[in-house]
C-alpha atoms as a PDB file:
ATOM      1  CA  UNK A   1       6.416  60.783  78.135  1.00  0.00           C
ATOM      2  CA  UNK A   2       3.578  59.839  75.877  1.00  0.00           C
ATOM      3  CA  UNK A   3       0.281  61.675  76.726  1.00  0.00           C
ATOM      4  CA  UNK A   4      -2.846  59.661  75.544  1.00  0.00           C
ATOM      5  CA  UNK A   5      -6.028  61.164  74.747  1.00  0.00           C
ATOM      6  CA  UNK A   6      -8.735  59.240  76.253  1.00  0.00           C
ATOM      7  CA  UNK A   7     -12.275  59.067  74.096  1.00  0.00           C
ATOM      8  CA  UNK A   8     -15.563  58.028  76.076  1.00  0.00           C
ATOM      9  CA  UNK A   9     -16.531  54.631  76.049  1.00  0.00           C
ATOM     10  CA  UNK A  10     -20.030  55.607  74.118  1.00  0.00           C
ATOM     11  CA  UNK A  11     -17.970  56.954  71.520  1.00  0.00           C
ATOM     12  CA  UNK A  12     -15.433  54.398  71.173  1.00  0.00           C
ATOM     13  CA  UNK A  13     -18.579  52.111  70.713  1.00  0.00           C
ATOM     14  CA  UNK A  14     -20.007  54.502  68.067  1.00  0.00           C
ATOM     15  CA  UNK A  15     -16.474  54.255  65.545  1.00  0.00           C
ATOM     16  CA  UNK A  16     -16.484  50.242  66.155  1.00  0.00           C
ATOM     17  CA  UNK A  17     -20.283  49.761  65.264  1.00  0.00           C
ATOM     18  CA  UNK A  18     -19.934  52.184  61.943  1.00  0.00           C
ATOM     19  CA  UNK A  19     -16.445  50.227  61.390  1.00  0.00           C
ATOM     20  CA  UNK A  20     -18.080  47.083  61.254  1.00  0.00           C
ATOM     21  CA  UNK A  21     -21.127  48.022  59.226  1.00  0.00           C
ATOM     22  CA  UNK A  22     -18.870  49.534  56.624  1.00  0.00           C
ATOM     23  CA  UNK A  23     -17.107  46.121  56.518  1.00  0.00           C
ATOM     24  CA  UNK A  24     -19.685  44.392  56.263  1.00  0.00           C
ATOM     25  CA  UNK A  25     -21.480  46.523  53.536  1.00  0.00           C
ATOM     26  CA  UNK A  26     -18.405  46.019  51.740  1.00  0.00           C
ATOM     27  CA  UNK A  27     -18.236  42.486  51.529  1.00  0.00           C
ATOM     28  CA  UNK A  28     -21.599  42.736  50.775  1.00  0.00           C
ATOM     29  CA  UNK A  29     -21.333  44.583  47.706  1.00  0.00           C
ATOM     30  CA  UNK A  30     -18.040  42.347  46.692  1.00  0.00           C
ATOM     31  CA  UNK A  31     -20.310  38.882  46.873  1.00  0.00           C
ATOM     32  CA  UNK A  32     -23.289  40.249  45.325  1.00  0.00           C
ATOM     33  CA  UNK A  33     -20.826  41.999  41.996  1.00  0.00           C
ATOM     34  CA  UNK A  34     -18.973  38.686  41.745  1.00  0.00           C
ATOM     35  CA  UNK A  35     -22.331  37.038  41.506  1.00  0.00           C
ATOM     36  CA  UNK A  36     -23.517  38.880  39.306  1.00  0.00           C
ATOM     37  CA  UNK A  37     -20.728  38.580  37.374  1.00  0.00           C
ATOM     38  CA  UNK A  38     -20.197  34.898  37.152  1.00  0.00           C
ATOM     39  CA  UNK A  39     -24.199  35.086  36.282  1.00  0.00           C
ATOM     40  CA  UNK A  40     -23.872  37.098  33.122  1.00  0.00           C
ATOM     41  CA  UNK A  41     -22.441  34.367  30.958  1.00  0.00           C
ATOM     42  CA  UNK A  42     -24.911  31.691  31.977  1.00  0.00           C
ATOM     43  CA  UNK A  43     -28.162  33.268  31.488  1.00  0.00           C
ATOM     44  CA  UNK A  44     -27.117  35.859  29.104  1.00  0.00           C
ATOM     45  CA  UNK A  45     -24.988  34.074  26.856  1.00  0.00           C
ATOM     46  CA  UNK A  46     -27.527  33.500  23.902  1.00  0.00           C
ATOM     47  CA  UNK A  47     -27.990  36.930  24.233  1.00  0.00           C
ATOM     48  CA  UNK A  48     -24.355  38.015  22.286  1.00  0.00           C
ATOM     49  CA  UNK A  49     -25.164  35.066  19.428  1.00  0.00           C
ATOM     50  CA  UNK A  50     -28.573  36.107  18.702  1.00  0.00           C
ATOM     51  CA  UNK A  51     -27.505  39.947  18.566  1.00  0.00           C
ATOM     52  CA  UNK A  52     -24.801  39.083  15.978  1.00  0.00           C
ATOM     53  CA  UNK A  53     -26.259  37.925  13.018  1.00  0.00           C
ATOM     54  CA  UNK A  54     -24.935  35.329  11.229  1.00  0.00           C
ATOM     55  CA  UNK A  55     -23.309  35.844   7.517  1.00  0.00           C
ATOM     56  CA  UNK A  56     -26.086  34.570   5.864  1.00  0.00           C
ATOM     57  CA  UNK A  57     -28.899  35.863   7.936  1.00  0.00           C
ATOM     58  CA  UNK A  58     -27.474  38.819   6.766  1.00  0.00           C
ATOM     59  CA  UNK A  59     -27.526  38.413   3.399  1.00  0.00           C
ATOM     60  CA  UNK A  60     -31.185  37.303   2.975  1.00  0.00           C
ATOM     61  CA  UNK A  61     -31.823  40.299   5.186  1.00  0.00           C
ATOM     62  CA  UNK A  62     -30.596  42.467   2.196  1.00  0.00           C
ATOM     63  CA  UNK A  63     -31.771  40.305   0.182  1.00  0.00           C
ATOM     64  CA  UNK A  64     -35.553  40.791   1.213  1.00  0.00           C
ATOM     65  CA  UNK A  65     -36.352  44.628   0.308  1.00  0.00           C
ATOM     66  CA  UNK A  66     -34.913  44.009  -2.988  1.00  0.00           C
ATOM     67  CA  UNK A  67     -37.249  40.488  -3.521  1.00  0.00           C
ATOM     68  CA  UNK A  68     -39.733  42.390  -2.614  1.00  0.00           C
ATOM     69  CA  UNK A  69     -39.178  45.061  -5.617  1.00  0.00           C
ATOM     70  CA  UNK A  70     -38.510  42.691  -7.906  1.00  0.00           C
ATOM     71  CA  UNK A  71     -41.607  40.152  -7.391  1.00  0.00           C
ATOM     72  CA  UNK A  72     -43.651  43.224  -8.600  1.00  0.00           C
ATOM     73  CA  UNK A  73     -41.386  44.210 -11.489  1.00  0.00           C
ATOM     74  CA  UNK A  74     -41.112  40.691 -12.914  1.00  0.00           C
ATOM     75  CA  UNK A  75     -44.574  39.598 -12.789  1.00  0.00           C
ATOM     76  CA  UNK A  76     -45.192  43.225 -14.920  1.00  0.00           C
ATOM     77  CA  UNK A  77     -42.239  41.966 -17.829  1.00  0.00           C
ATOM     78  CA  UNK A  78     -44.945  38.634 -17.703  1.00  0.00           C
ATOM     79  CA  UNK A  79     -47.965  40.768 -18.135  1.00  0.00           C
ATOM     80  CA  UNK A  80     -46.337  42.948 -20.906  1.00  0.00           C
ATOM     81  CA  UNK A  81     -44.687  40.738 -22.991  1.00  0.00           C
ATOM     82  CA  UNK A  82     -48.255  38.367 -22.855  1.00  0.00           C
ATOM     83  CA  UNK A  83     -50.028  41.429 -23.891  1.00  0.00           C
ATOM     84  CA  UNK A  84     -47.155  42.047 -26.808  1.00  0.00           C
ATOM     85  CA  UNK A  85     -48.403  38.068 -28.775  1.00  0.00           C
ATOM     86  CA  UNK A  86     -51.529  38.842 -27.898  1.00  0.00           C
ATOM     87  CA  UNK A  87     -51.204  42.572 -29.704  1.00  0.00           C
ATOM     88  CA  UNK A  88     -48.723  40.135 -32.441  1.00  0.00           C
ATOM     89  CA  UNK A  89     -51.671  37.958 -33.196  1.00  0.00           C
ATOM     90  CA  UNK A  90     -54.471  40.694 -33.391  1.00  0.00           C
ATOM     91  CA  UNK A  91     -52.437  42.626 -35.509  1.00  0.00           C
ATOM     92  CA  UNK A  92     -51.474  39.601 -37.982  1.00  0.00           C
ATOM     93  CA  UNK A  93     -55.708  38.870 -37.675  1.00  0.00           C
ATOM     94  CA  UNK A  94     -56.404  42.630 -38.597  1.00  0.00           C
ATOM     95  CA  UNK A  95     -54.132  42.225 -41.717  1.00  0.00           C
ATOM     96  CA  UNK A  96     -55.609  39.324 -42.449  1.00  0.00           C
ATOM     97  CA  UNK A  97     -59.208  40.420 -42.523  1.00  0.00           C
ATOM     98  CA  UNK A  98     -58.218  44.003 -44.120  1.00  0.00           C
ATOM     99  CA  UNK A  99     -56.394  41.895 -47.294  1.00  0.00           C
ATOM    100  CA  UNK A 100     -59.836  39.980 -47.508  1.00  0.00           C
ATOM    101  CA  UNK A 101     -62.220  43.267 -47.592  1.00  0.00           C
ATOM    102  CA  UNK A 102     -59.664  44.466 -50.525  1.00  0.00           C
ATOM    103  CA  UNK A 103     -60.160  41.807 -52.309  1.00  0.00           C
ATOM    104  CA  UNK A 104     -63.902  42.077 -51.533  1.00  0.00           C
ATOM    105  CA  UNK A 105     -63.757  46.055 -52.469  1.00  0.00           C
ATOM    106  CA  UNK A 106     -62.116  45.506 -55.750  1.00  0.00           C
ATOM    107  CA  UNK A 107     -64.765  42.550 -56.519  1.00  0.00           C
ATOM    108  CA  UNK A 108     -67.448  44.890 -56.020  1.00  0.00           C
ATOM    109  CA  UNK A 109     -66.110  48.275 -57.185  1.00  0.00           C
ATOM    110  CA  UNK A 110     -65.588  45.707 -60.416  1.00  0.00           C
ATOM    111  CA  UNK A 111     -69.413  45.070 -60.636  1.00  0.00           C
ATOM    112  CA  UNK A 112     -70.358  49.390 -60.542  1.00  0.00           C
ATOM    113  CA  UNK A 113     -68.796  49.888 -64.100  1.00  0.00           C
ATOM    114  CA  UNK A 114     -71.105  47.803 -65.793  1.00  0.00           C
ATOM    115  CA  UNK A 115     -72.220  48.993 -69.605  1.00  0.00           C
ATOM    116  CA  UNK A 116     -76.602  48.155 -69.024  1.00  0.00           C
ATOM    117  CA  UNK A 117     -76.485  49.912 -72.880  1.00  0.00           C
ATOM    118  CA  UNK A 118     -75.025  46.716 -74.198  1.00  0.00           C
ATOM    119  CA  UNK A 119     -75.868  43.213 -73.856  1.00  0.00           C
ATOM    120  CA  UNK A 120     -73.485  40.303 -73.963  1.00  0.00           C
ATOM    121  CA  UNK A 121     -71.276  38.756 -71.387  1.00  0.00           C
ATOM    122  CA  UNK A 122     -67.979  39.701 -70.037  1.00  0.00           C
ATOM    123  CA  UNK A 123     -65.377  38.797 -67.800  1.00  0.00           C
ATOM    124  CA  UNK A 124     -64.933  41.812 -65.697  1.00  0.00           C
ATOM    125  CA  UNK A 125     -62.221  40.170 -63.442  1.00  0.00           C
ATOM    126  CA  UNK A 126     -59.843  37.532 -63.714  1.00  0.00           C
ATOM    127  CA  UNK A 127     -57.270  36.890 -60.940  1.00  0.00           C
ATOM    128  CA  UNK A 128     -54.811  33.535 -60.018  1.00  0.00           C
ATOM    129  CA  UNK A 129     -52.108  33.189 -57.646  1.00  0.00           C
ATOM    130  CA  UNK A 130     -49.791  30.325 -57.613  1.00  0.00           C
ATOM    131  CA  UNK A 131     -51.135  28.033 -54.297  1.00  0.00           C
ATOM    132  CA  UNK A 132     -48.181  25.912 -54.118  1.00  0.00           C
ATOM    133  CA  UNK A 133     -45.016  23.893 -55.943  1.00  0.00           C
ATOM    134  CA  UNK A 134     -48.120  22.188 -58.920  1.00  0.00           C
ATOM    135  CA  UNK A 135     -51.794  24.002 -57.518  1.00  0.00           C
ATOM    136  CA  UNK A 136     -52.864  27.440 -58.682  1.00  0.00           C
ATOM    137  CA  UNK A 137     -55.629  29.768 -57.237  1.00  0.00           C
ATOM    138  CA  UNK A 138     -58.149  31.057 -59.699  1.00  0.00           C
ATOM    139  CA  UNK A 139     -61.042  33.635 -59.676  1.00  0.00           C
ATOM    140  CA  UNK A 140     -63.205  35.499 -61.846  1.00  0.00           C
ATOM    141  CA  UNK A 141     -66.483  37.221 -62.500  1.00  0.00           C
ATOM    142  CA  UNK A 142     -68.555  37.107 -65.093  1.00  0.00           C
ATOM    143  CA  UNK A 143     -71.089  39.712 -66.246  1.00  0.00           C
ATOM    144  CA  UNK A 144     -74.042  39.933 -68.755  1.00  0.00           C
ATOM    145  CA  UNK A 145     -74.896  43.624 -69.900  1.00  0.00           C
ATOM    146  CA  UNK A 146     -78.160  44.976 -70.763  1.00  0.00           C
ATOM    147  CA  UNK A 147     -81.452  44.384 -68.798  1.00  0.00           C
ATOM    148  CA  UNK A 148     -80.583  40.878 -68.155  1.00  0.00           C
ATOM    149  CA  UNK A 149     -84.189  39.428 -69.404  1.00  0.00           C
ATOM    150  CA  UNK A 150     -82.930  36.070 -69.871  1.00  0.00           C
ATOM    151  CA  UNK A 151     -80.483  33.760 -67.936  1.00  0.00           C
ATOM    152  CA  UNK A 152     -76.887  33.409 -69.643  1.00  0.00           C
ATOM    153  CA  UNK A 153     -75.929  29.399 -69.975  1.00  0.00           C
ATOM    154  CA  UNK A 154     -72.607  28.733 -70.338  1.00  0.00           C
ATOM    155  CA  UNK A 155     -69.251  26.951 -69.287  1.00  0.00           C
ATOM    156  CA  UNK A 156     -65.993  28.872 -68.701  1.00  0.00           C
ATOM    157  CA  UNK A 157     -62.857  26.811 -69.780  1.00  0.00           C
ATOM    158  CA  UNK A 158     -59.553  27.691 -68.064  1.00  0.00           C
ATOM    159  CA  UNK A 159     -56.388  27.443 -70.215  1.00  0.00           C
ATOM    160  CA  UNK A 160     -53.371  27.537 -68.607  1.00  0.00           C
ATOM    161  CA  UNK A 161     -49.930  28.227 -70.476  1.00  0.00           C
ATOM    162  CA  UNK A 162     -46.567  26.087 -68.345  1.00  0.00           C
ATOM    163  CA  UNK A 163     -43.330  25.280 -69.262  1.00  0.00           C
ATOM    164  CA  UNK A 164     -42.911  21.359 -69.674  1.00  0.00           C
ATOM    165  CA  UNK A 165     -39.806  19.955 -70.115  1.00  0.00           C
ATOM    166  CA  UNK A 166     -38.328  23.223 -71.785  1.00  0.00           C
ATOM    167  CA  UNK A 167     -41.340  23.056 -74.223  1.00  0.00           C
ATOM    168  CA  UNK A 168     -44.630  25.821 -73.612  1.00  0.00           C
ATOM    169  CA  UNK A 169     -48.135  23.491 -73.583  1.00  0.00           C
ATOM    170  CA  UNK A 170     -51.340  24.137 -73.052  1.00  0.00           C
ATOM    171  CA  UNK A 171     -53.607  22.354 -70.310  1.00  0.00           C
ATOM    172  CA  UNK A 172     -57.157  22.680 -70.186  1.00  0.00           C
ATOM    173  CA  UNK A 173     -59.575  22.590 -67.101  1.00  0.00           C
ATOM    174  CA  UNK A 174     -61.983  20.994 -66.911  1.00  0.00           C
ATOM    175  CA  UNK A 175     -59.908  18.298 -69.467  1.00  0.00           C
ATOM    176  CA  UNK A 176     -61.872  15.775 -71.732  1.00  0.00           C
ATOM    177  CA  UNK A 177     -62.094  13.259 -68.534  1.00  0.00           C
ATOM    178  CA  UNK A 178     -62.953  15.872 -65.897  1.00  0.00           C
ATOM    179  CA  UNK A 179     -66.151  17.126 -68.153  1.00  0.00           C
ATOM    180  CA  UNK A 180     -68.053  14.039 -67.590  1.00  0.00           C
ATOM    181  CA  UNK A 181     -67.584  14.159 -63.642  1.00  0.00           C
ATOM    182  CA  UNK A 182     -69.005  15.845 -61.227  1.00  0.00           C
ATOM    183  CA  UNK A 183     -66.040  18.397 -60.626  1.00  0.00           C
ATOM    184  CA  UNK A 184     -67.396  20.098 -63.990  1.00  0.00           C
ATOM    185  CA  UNK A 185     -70.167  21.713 -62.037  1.00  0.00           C
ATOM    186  CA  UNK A 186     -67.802  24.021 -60.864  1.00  0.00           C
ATOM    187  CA  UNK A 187     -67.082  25.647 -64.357  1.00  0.00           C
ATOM    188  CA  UNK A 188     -70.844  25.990 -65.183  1.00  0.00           C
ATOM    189  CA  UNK A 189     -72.013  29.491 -65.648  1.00  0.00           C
ATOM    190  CA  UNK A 190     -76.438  29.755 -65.300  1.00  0.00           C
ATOM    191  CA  UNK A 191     -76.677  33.536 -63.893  1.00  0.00           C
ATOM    192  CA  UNK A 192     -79.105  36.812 -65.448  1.00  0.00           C
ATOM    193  CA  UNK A 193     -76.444  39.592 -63.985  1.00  0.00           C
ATOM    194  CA  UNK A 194     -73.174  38.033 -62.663  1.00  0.00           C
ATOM    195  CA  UNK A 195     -71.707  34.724 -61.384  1.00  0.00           C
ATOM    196  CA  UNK A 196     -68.761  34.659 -59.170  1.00  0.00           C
ATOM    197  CA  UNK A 197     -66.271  31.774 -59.910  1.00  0.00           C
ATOM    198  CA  UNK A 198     -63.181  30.645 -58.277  1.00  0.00           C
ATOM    199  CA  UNK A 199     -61.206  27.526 -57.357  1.00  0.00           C
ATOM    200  CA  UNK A 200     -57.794  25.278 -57.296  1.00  0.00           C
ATOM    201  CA  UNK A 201     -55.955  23.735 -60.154  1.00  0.00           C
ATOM    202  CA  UNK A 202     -53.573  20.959 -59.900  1.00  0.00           C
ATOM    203  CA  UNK A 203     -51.106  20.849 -62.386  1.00  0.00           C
ATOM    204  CA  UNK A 204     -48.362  18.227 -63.322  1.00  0.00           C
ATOM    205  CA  UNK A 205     -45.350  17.931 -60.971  1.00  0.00           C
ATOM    206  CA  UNK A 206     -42.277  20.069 -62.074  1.00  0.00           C
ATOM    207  CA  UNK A 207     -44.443  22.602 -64.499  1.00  0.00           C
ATOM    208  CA  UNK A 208     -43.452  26.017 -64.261  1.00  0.00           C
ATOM    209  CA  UNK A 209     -46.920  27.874 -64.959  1.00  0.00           C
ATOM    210  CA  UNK A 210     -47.005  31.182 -66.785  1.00  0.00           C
ATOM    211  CA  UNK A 211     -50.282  32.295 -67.410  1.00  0.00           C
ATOM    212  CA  UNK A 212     -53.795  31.975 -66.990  1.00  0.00           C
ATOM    213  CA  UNK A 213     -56.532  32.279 -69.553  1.00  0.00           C
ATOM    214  CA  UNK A 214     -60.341  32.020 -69.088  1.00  0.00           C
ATOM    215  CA  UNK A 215     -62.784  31.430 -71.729  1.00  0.00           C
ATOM    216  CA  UNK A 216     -66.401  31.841 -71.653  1.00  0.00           C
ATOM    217  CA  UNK A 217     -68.437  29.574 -74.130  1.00  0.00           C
ATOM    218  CA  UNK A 218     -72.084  29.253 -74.942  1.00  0.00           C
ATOM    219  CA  UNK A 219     -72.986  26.002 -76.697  1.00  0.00           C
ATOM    220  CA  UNK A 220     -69.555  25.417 -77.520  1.00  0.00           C
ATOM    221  CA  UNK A 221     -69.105  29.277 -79.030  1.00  0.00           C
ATOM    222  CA  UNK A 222     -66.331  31.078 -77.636  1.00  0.00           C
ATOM    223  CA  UNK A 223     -68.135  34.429 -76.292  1.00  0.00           C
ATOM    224  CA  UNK A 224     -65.232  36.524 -74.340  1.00  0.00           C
ATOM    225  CA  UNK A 225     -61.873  35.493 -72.579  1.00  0.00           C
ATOM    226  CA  UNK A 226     -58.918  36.888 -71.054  1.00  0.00           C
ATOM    227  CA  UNK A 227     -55.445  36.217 -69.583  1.00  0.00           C
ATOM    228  CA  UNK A 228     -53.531  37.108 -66.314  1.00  0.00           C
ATOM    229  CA  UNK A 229     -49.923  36.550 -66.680  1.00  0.00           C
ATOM    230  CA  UNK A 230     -48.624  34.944 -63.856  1.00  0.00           C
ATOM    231  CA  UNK A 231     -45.656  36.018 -62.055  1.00  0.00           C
ATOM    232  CA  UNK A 232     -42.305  33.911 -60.867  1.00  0.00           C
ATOM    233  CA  UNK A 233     -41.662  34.848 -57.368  1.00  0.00           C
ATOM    234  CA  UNK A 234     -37.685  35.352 -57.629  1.00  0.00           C
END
């Protein structure tokens, strides 16, 4: 025999209400995770491809901080190597200038020595330098000692010594045609202390000059001279 324990009514009522609420919060909860769930992919999706970035997104992402140093350190290379020509060039100007205030140092230390005592005319300096394959660069100074009280008149005649056709001759500036044109000015001498001289011969094709000499005449009288031997660049 089977005893059963009878519960009130009000309590009976109590379990079923709390049974069903349970239930129901339940399937509740169920419904609202699967909806979320399903939800996920379709509003979230772009969400995974954006946060993986992409091969080469990645690689101009390390790319970047190292652009960035090397903008910087290649415009500096530009700035330093255009400062090197323009150092280059100043440099080949400075050398330029100082060989020119040489020559202009020796052409006045060459005017201090000068004997006042005596009187007559001298060359004090005779220089030439072979211009090119037939032209050669002369220049000289000529000086008259003594107080100078009168103007020296005078020509200077330029002999210069080349090998011809395995034979040594003799040409002579200015030459029998060039004194009665106007390019003899430039080996007229009218000075009282010093007169500076210098130009460019052109000599016959295929010559192979040797020596310079430069002759100062008044009235046709040879007065002083002398020679700079000219040497073959090897």
């Amino acid at each position: 025999m089977t005893i059963r324990r009878q519960w009130p009514v009000s309590l009976r009522v109590t379990v079923a209400l709390l049974a069903v609420t349970a239930a129901a919060g339940f399937a509740l909860g169920g419904y609202g995770l699967g909806k979320s769930t399903r939800s996920v992919p379709s509003s979230g999706s772009p969400a995974p491809l954006a946060a993986v970035p992409s091969p080469g997104a990645r690689l101009l992402a390390e790319r970047d901080p190292y652009a960035v140093i090397a903008g910087p350190a290649e415009s500096e290379i530009s700035i330093e190597r255009s400062t090197q020509r323009q150092l280059v060039a100043q440099i080949q100007a400075l050398e330029s200038e100082n060989s020119k205030l040489k020559e202009d140092l020796a052409f006045f230390e060459s005017l201090l020595p000068a004997d006042r005592s005596s009187g007559g005319v001298s060359i004090r300096r005779l220089t030439a330098d072979i211009a090119g394959a037939n032209q050669l660069r002369y220049r000289l100074l000529v000086m008259q000692g003594g107080k100078g009280d009168r103007d020296f008149v005078g020509t200077v005649q330029l002999a210069v010594t080349v090998l011809q056709n395995g034979k040594s001759v003799v040409l002579l500036f200015p030459s029998g045609e060039m004194a009665e044109t106007a390019a003899s000015a430039a080996f007229q001498l009218t000075f009282k202390h010093y007169q500076r001289l210098e130009g460019l011969l052109t000599l016959p094709a295929g010559v192979q000059m040797q020596s310079l000499q430069a002759r100062v005449l008044e009235k046709g009288q040879l007065r002083t001279q002398q020679t700079a031997i000219l040497e073959r660049s090897s």
